[in-house]
Protein backbone atom coordinates (compact mmCIF):
# COMPACT_ATOMS: atom_id res chain seq x y z
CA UNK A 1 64.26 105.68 109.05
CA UNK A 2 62.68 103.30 111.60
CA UNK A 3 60.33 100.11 111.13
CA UNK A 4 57.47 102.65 112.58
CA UNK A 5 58.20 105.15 110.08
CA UNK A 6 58.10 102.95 107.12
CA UNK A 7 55.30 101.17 108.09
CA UNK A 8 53.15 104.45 107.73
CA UNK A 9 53.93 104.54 103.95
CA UNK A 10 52.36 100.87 103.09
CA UNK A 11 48.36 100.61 103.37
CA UNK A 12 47.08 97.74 104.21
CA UNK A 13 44.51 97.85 101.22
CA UNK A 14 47.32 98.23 98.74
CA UNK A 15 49.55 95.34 100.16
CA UNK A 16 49.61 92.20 97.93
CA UNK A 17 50.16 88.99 99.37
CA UNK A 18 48.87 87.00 96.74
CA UNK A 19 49.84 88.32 93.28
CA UNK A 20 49.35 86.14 90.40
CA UNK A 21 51.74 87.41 87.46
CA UNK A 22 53.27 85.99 84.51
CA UNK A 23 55.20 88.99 83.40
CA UNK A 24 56.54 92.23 84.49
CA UNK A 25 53.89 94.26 82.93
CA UNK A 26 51.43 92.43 84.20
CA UNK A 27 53.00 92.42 88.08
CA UNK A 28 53.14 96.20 87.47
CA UNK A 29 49.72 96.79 86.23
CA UNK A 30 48.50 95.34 89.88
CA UNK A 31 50.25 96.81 91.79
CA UNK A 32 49.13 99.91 90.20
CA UNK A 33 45.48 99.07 90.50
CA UNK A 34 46.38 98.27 93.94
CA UNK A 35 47.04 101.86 94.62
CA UNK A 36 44.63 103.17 92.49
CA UNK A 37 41.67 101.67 93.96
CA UNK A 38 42.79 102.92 97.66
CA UNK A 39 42.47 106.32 96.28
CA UNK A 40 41.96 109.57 94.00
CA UNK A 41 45.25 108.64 92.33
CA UNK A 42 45.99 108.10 88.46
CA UNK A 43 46.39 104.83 87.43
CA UNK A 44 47.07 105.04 83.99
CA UNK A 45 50.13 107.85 84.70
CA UNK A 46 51.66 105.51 87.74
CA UNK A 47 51.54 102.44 85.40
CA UNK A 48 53.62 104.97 82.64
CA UNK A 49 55.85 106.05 84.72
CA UNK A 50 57.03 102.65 86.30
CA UNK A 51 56.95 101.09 82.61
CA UNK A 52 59.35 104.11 81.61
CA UNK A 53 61.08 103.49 84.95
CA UNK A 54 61.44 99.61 84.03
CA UNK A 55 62.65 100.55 80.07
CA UNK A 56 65.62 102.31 82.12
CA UNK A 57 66.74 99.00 83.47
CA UNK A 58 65.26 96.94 85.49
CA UNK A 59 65.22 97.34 88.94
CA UNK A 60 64.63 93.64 90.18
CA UNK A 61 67.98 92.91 92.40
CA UNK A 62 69.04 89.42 93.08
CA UNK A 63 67.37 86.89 95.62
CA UNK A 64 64.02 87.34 94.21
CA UNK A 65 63.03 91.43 95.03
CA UNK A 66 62.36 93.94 92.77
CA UNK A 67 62.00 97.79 93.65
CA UNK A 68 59.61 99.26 91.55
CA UNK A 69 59.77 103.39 92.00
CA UNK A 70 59.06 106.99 90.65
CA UNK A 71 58.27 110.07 91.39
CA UNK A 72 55.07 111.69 89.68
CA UNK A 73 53.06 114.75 89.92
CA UNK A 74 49.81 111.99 90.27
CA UNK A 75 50.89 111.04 93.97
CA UNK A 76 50.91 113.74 96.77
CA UNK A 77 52.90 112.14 99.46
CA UNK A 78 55.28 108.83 99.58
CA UNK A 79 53.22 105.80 98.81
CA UNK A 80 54.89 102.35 99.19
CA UNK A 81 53.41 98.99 98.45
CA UNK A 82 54.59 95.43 99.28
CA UNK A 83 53.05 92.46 96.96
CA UNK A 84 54.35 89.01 97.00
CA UNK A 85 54.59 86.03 94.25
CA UNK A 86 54.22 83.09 95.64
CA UNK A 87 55.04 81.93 92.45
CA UNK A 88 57.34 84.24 91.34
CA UNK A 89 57.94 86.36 88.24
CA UNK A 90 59.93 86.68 85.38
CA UNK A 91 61.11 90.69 86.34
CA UNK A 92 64.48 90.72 84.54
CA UNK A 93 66.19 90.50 87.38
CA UNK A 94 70.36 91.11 87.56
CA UNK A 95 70.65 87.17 87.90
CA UNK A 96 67.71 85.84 85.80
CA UNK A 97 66.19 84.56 89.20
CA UNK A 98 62.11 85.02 89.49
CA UNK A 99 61.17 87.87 91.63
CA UNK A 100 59.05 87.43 94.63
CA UNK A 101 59.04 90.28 96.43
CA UNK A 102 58.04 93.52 95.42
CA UNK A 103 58.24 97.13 97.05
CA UNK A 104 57.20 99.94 95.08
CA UNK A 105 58.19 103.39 96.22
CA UNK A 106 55.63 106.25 94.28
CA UNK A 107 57.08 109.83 95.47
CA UNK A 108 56.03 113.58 94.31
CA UNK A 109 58.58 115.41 92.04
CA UNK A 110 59.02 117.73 95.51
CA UNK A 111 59.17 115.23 98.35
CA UNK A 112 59.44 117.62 101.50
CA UNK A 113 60.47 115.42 104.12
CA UNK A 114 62.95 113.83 101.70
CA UNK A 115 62.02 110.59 102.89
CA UNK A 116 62.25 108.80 99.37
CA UNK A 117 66.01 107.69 99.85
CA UNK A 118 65.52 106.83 103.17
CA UNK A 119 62.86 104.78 102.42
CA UNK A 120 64.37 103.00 99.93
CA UNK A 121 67.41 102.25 102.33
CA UNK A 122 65.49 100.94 105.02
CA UNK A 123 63.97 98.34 102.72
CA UNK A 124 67.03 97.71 101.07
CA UNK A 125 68.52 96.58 104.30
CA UNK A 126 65.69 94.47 105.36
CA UNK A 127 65.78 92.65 102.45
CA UNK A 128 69.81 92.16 102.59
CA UNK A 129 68.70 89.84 106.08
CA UNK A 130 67.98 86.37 104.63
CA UNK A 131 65.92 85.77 107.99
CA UNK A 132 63.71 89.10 106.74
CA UNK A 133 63.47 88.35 103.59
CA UNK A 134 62.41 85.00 104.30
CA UNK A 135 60.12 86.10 106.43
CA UNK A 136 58.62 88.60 104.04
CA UNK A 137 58.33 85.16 101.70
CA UNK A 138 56.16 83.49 104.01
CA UNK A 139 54.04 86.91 105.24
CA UNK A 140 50.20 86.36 104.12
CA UNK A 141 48.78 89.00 106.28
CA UNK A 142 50.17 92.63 106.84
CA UNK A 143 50.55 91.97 110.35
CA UNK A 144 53.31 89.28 109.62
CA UNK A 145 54.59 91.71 106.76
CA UNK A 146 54.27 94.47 109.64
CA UNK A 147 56.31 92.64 112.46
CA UNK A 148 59.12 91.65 110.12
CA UNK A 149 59.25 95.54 108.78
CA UNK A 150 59.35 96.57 112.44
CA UNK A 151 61.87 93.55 112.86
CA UNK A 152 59.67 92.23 115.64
């Protein structure tokens, strides 16, 4: 998957650059009202699923990142959302590190393109780049989250 092509899954209404959080359920509840305000979808089934997602294990990585994802019969098509902590929060990450960045990945049960796994790899890998990533740290705008996504 190119930069292009996983740009078109983020909204710019949705993208948090600014999230204030003290704990995971909180972090998840915005990012969830994030998407729920841009549109018809169901805010209260998201934030479920994720929380059932998140009682699975967590899935905040090292060096601050977290990957937040389902798949739900609430969302029609891919949705992905980037929020940042400043600040950072406690996520339960793999090495008890706060978690800064956050990408959520919402996908139908059917996703007919199958671009859920690519997705997910593309972001993995830009996040892997300690230049990206720091990058991604210091992005207030989506067009600075947008370059480093396209790798600009």
């Amino acid at each position: 998957m190119h930069g292009e092509e996983l740009l078109r899954l983020f909204d710019p209404r949705t993208c948090l650059f600014d999230l204030q959080a003290t704990s995971k359920d909180v972090a998840l509840e915005a990012i969830v009202a994030r998407i729920a305000a841009a549109g018809t979808h169901h805010h209260q089934i998201l934030l479920d699923m994720l929380r059932n997602r998140e009682a699975l294990g967590s899935t905040a990585v090292v060096k601050g990142v977290a990957f937040p994802h389902g798949r739900s019969l609430a969302v029609t098509r891919l949705t992905a959302v980037f929020a940042r902590s400043p600040g950072g929060v406690p996520f339960d990450s793999t090495d008890g590190e706060p978690t800064h960045l956050f990408f959520a990945l919402l996908a139908p049960p059917q996703d007919r393109d199958n671009q859920y796994l690519p997705a997910l790899g593309r972001i993995v890998e830009t996040v892997q780049d300690d230049t990206l990533r720091d990058r991604l740290l210091a992005a207030s705008t989506f067009d600075e989250f947008a370059a480093v996504i396209r790798k600009d």
